[in-house]
PDB file of N, CA and C in Angstrom:
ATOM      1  N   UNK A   1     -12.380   7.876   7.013  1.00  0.00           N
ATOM      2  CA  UNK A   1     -11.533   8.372   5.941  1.00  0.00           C
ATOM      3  C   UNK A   1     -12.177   7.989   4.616  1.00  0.00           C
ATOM      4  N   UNK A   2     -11.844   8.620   3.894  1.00  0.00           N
ATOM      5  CA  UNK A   2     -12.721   8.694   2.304  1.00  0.00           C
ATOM      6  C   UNK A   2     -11.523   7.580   1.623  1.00  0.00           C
ATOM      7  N   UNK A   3     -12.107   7.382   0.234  1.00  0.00           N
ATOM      8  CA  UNK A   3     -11.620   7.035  -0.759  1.00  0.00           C
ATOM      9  C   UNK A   3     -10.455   8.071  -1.333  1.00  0.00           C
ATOM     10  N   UNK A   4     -10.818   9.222  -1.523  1.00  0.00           N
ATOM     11  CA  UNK A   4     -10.046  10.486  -1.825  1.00  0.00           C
ATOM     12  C   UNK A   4      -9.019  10.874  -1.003  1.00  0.00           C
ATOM     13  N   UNK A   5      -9.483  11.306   0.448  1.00  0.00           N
ATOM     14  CA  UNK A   5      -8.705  11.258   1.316  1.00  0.00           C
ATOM     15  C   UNK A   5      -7.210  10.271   1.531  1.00  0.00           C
ATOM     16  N   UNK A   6      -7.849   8.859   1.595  1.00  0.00           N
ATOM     17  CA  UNK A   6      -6.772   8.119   1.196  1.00  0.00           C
ATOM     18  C   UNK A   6      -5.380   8.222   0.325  1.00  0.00           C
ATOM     19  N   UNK A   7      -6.161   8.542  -0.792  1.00  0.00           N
ATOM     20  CA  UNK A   7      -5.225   8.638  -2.240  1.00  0.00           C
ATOM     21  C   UNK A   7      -4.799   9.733  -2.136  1.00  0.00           C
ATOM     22  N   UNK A   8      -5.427  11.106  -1.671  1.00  0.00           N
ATOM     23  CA  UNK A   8      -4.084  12.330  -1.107  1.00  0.00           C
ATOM     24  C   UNK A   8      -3.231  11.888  -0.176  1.00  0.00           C
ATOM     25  N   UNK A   9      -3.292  11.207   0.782  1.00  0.00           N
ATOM     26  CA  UNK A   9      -2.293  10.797   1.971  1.00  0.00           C
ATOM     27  C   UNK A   9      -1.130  10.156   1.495  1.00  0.00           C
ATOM     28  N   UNK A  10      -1.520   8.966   0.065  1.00  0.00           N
ATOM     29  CA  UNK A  10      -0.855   8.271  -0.050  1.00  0.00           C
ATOM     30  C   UNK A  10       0.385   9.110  -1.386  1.00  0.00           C
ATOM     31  N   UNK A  11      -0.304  10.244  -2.004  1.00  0.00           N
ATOM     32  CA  UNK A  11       0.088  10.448  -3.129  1.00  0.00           C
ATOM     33  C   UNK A  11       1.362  11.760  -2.079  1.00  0.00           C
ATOM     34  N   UNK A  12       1.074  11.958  -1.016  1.00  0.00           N
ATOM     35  CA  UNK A  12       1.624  13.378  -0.148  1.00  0.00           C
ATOM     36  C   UNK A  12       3.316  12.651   0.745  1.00  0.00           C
ATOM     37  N   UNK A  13       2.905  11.321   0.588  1.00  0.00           N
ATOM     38  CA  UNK A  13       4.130  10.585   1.353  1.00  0.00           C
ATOM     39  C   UNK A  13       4.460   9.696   0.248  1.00  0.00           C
ATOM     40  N   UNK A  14       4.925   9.590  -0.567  1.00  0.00           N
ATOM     41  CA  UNK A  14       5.736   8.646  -1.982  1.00  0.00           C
ATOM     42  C   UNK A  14       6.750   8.437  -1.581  1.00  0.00           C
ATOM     43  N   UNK A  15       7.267   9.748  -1.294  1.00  0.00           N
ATOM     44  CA  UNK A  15       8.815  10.336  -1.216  1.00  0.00           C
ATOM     45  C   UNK A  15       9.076   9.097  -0.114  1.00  0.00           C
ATOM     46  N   UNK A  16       8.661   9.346   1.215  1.00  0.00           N
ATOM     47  CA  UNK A  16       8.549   8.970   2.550  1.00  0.00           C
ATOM     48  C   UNK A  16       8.732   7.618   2.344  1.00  0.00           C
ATOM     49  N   UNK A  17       7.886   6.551   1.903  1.00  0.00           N
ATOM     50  CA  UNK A  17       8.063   5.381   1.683  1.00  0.00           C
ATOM     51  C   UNK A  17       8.325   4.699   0.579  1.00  0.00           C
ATOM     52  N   UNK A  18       8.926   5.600  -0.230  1.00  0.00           N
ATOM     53  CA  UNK A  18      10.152   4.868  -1.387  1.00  0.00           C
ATOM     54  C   UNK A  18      11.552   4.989  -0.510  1.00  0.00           C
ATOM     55  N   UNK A  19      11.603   5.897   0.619  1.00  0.00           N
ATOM     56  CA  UNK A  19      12.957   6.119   1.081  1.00  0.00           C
ATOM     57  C   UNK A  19      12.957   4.603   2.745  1.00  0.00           C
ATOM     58  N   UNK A  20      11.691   4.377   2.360  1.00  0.00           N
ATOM     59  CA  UNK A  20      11.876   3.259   3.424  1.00  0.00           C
ATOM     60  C   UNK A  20      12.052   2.205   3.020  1.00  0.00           C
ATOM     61  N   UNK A  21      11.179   1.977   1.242  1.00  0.00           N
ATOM     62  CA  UNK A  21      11.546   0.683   0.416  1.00  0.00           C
ATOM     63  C   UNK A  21      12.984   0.209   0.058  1.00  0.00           C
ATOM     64  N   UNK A  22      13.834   1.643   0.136  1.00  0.00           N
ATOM     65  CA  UNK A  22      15.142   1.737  -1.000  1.00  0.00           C
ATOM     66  C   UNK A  22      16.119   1.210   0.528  1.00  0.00           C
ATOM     67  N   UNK A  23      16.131   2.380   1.682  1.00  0.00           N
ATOM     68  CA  UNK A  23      16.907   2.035   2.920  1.00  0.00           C
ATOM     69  C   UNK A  23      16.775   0.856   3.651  1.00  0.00           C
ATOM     70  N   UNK A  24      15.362   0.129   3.716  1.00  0.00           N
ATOM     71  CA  UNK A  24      14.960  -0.802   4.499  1.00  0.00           C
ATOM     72  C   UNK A  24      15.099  -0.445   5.625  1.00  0.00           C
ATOM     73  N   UNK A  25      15.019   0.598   6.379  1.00  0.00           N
ATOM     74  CA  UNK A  25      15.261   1.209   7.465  1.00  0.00           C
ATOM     75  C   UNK A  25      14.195   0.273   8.364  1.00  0.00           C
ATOM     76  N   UNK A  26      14.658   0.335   9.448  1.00  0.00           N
ATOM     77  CA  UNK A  26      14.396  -0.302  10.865  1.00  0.00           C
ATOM     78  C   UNK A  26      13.675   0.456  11.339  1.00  0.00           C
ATOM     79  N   UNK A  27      12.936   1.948  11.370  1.00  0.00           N
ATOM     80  CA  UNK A  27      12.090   3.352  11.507  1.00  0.00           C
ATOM     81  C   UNK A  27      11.110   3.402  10.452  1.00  0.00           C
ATOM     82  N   UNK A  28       9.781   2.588  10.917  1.00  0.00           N
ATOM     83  CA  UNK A  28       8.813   1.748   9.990  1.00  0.00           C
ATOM     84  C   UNK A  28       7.670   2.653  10.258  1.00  0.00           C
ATOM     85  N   UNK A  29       8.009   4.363  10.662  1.00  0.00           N
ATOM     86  CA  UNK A  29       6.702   5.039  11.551  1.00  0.00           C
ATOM     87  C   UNK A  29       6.003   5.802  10.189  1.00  0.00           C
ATOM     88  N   UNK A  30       6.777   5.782   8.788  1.00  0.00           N
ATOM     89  CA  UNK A  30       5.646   5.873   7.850  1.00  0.00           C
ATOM     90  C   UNK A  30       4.725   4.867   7.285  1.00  0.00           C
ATOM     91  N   UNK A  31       5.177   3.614   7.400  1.00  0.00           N
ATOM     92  CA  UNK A  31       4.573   2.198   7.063  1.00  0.00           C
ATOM     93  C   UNK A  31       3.639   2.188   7.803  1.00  0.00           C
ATOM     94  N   UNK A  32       3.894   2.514   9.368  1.00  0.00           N
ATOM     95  CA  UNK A  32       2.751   2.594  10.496  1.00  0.00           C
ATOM     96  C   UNK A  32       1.357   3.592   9.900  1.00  0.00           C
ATOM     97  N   UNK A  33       2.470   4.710  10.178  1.00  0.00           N
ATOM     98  CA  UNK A  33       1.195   5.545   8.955  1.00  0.00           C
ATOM     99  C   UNK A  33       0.187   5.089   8.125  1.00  0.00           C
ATOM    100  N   UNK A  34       0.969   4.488   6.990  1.00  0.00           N
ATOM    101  CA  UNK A  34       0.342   3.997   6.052  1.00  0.00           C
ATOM    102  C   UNK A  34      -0.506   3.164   6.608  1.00  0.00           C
ATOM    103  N   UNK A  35      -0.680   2.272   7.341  1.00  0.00           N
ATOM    104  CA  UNK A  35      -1.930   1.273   7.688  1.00  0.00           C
ATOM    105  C   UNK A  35      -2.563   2.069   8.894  1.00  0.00           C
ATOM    106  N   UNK A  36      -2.231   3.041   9.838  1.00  0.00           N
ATOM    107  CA  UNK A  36      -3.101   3.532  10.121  1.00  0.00           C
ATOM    108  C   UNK A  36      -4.249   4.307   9.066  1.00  0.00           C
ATOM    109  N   UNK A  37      -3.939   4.595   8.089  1.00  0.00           N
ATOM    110  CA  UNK A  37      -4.586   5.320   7.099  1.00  0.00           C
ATOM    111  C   UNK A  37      -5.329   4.103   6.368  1.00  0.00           C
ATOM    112  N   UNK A  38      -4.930   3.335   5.805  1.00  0.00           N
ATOM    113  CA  UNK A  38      -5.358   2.150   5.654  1.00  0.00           C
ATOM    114  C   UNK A  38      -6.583   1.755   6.242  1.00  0.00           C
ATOM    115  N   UNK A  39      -6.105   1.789   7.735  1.00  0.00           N
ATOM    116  CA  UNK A  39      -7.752   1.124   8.531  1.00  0.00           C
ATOM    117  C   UNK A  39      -8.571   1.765   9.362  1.00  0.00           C
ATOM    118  N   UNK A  40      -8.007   3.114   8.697  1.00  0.00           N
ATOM    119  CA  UNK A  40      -8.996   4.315   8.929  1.00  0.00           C
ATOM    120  C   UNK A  40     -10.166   4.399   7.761  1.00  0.00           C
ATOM    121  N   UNK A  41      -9.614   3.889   6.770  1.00  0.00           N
ATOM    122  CA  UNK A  41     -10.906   3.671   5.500  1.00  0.00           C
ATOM    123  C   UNK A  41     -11.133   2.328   5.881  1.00  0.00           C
ATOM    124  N   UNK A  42     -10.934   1.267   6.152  1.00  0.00           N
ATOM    125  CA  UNK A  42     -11.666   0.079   6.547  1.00  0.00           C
ATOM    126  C   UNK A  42     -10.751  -0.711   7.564  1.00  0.00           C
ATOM    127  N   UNK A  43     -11.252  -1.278   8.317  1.00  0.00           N
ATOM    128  CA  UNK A  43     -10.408  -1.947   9.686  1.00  0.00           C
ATOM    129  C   UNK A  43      -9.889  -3.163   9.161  1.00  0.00           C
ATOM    130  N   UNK A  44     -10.456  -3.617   8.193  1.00  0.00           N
ATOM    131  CA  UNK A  44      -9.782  -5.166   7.767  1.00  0.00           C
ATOM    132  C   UNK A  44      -8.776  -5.215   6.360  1.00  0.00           C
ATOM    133  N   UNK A  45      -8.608  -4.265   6.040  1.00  0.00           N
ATOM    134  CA  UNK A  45      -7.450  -3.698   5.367  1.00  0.00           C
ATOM    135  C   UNK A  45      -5.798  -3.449   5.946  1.00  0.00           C
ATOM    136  N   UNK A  46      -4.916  -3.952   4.730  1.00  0.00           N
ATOM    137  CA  UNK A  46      -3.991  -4.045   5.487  1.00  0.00           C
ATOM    138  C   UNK A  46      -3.097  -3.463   4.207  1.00  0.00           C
ATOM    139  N   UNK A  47      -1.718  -3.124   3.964  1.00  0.00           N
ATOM    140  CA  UNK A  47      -1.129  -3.034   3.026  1.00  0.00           C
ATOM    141  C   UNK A  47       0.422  -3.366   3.005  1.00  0.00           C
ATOM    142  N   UNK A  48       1.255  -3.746   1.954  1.00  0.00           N
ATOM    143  CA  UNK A  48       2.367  -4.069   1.802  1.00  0.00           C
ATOM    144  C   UNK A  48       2.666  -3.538   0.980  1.00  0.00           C
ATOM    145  N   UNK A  49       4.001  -3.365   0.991  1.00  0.00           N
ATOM    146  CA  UNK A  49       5.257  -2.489   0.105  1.00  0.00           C
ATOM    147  C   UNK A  49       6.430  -2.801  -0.417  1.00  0.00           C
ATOM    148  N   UNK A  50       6.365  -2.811  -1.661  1.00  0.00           N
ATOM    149  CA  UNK A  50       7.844  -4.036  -2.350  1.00  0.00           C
ATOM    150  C   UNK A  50       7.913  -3.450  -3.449  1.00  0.00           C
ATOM    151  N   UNK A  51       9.081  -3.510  -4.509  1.00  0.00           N
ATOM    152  CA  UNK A  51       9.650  -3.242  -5.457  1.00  0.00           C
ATOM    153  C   UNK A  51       9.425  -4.315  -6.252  1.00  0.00           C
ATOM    154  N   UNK A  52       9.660  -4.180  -7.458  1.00  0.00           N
ATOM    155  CA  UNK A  52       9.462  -5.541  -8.916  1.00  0.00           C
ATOM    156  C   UNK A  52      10.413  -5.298  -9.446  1.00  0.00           C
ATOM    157  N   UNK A  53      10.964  -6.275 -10.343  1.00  0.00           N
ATOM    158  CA  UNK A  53      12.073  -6.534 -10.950  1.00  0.00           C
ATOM    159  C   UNK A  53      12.283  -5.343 -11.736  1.00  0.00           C
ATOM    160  N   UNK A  54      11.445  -4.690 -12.304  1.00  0.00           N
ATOM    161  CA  UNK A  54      11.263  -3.239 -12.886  1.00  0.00           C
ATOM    162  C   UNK A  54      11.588  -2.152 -11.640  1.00  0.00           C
ATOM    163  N   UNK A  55      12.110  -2.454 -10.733  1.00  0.00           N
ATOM    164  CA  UNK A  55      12.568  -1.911  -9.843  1.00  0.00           C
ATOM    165  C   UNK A  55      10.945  -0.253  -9.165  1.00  0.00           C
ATOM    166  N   UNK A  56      10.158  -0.743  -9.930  1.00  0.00           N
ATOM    167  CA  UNK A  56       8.990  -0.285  -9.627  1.00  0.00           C
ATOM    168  C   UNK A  56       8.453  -0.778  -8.362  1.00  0.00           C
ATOM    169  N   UNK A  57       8.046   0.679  -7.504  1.00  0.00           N
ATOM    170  CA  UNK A  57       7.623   0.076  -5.990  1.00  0.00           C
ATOM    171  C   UNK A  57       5.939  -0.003  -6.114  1.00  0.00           C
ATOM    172  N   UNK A  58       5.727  -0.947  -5.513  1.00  0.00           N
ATOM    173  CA  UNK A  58       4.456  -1.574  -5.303  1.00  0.00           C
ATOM    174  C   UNK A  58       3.468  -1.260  -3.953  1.00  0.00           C
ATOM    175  N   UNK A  59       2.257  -0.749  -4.163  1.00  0.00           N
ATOM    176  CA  UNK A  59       1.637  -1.160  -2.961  1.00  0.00           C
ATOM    177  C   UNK A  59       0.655  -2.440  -3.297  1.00  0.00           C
ATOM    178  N   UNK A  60       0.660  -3.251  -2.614  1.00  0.00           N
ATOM    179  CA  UNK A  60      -0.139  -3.808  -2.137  1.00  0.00           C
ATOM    180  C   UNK A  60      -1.604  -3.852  -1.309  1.00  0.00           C
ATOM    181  N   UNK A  61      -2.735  -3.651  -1.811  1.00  0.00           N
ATOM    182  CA  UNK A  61      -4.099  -3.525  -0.579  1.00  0.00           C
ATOM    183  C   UNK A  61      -4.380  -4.879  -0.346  1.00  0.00           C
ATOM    184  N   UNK A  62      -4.429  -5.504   0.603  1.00  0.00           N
ATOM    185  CA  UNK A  62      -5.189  -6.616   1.123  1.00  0.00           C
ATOM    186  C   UNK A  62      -5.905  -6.763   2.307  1.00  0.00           C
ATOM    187  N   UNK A  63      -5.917  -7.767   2.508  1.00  0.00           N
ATOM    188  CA  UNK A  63      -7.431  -7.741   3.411  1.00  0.00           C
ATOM    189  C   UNK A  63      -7.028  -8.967   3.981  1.00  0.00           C
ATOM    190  N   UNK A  64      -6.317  -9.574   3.656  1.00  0.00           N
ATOM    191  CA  UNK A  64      -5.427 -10.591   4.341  1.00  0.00           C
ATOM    192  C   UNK A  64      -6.117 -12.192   4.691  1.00  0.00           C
ATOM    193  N   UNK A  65      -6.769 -11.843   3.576  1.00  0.00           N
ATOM    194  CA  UNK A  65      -7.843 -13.546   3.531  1.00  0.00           C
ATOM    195  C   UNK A  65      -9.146 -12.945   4.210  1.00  0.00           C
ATOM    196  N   UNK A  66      -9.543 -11.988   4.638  1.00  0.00           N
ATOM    197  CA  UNK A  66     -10.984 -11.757   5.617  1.00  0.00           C
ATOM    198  C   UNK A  66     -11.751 -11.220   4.129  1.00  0.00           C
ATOM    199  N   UNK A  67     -12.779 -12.140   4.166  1.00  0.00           N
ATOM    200  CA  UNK A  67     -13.598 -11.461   3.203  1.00  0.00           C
ATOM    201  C   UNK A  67     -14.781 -10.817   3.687  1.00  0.00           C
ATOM    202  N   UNK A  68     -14.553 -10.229   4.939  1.00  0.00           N
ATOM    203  CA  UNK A  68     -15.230  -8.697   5.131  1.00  0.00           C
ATOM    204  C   UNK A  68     -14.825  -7.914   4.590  1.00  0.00           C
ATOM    205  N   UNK A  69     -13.063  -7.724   4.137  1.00  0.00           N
ATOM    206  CA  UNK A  69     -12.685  -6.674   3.954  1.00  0.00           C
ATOM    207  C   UNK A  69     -12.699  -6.521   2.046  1.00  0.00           C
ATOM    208  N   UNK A  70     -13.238  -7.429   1.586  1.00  0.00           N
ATOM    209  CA  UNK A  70     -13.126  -7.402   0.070  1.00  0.00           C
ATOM    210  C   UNK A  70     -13.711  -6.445  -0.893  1.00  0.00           C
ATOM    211  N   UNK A  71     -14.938  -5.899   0.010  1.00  0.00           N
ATOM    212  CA  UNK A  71     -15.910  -4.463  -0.917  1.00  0.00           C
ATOM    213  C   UNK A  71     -15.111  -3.528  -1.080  1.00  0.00           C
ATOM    214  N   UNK A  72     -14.608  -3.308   0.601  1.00  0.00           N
ATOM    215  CA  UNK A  72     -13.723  -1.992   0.853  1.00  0.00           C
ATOM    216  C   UNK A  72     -12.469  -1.831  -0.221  1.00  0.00           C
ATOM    217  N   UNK A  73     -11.803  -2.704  -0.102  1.00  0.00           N
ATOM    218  CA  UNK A  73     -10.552  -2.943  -1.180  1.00  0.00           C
ATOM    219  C   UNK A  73     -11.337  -2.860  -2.696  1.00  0.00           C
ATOM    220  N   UNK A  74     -12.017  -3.753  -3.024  1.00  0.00           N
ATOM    221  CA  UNK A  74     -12.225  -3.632  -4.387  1.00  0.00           C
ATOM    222  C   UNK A  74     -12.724  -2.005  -4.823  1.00  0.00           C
ATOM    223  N   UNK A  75     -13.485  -1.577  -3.958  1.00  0.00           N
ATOM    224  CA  UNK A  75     -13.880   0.327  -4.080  1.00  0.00           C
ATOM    225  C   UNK A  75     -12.474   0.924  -4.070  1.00  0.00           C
ATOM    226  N   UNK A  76     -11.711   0.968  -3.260  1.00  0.00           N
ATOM    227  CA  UNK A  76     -10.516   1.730  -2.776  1.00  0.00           C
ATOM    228  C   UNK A  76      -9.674   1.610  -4.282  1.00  0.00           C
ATOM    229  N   UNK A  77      -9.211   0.175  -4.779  1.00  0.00           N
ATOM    230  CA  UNK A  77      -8.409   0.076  -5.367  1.00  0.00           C
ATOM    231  C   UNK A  77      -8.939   0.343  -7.161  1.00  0.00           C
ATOM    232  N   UNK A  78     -10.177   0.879  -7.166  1.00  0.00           N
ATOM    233  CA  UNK A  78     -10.880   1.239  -8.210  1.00  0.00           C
ATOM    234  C   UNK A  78      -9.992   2.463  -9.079  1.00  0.00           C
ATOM    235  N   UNK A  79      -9.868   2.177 -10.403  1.00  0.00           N
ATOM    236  CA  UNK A  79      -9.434   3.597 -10.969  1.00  0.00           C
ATOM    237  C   UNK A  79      -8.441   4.249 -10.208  1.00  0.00           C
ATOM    238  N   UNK A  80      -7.441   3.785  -9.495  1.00  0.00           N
ATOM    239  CA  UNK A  80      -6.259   4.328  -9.013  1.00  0.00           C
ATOM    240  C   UNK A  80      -5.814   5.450 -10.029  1.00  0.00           C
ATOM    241  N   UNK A  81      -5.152   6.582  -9.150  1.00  0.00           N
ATOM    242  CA  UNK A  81      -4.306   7.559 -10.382  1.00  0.00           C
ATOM    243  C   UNK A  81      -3.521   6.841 -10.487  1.00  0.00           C
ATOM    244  N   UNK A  82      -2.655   7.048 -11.231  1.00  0.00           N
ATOM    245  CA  UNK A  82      -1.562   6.487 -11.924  1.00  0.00           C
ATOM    246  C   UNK A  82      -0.071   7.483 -10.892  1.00  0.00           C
ATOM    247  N   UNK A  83       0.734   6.556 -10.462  1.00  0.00           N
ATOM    248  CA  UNK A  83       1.704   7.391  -9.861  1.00  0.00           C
ATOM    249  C   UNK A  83       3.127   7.068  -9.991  1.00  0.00           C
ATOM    250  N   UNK A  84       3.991   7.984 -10.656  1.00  0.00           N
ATOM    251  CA  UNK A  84       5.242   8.011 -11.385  1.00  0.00           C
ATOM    252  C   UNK A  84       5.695   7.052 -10.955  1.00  0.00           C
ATOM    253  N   UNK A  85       6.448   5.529 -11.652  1.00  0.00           N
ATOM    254  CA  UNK A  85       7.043   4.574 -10.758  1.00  0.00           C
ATOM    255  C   UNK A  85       6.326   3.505  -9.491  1.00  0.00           C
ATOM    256  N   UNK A  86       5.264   3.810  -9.501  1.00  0.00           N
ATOM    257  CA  UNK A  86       4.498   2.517  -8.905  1.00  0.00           C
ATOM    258  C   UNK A  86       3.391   2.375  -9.382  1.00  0.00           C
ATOM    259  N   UNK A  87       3.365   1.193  -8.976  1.00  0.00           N
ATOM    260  CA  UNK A  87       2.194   0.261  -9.354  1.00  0.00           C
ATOM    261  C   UNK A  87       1.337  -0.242  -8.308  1.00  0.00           C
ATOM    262  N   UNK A  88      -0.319  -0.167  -8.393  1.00  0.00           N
ATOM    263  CA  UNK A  88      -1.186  -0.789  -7.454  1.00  0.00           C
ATOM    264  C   UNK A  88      -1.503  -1.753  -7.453  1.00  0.00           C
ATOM    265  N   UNK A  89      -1.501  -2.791  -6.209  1.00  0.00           N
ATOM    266  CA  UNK A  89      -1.730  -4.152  -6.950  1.00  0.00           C
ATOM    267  C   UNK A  89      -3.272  -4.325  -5.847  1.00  0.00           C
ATOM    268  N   UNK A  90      -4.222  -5.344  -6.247  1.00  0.00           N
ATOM    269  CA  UNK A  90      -5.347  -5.506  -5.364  1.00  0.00           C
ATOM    270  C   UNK A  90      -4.863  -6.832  -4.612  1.00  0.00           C
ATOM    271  N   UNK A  91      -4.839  -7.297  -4.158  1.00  0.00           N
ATOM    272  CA  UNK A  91      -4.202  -8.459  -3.375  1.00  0.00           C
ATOM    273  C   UNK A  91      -3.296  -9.270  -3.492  1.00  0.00           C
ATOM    274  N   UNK A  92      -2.270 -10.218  -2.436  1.00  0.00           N
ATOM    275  CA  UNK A  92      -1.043 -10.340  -2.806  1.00  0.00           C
ATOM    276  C   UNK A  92      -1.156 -11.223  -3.980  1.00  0.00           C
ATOM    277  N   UNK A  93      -0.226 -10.807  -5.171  1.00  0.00           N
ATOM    278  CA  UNK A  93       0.130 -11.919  -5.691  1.00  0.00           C
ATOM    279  C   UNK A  93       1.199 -12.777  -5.759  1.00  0.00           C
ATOM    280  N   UNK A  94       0.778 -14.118  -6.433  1.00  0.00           N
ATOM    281  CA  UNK A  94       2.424 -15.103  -6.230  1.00  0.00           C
ATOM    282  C   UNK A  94       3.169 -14.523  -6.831  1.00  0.00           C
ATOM    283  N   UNK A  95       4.301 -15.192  -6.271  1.00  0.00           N
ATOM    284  CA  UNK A  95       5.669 -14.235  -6.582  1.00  0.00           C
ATOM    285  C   UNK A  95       6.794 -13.840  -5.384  1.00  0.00           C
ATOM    286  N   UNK A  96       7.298 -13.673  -5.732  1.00  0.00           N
ATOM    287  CA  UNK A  96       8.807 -13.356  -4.823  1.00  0.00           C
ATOM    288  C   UNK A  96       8.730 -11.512  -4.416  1.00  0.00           C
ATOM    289  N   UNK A  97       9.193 -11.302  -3.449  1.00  0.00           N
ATOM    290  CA  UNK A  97       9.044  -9.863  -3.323  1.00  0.00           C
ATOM    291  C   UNK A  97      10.608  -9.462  -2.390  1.00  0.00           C
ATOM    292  N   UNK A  98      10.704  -8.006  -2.379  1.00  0.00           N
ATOM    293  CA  UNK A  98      12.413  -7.991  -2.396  1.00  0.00           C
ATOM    294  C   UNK A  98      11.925  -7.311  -0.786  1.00  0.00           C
ATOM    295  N   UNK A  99      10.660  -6.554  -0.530  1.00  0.00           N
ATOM    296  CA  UNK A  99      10.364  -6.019   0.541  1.00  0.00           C
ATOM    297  C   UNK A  99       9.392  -6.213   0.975  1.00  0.00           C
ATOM    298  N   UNK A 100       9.044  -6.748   2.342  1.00  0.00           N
ATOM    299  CA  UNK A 100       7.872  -5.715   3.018  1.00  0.00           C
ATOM    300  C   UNK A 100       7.975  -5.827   4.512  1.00  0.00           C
ATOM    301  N   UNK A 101       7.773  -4.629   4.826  1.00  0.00           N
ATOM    302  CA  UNK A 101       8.124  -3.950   6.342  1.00  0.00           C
ATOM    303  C   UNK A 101       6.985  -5.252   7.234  1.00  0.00           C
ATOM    304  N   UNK A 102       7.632  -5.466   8.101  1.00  0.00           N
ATOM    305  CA  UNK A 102       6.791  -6.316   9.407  1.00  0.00           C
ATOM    306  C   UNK A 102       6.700  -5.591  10.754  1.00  0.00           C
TER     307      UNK A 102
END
């Protein structure tokens, strides 16, 4: 999977997983999605999904401490578009978070 590729997948399901951030639904098969897509552009990539006090939903790219996966992420998370109401973050930061699917 491309860099591009990615960012259409992710920009084509918003809808999809703001309605999983907002419900917290227990039916996690777009989240699944999402990291299948995820580690279809690199295997040691992982991602999380949470809202900020700005009630702005967040993705998260990490790599989950493996610093194999740190090129891949730092390319991926390069020059993000900009997308109505969220924000990209490059690895977790501290802080409190209201979501993320397990």
């Amino acid at each position: 999977m491309t860099k591009q590729e990615f960012w259409l997948w992710f920009e084509e399901h918003l809808t999809d997983l703001e309605k999983l951030i907002i419900s917290q639904s227990v039916d996690y098969s777009i989240y699944d999605a999402l990291t299948e897509k995820l580690t279809q552009f690199d295997k040691h990539l992982i991602p999380e999904i949470t809202m900020d006090e700005q009630e702005r939903y967040i993705l998260i790219l990490s790599c989950d401490g493996n610093r194999e996966g740190m090129p891949a992420l730092e390319y991926l998370a390069e020059n993000p578009k900009e997308y109505a109401n969220w924000k990209i973050v490059k690895y977790r930061q501290p802080g409190p978070m209201i979501f993320i699917p397990v």
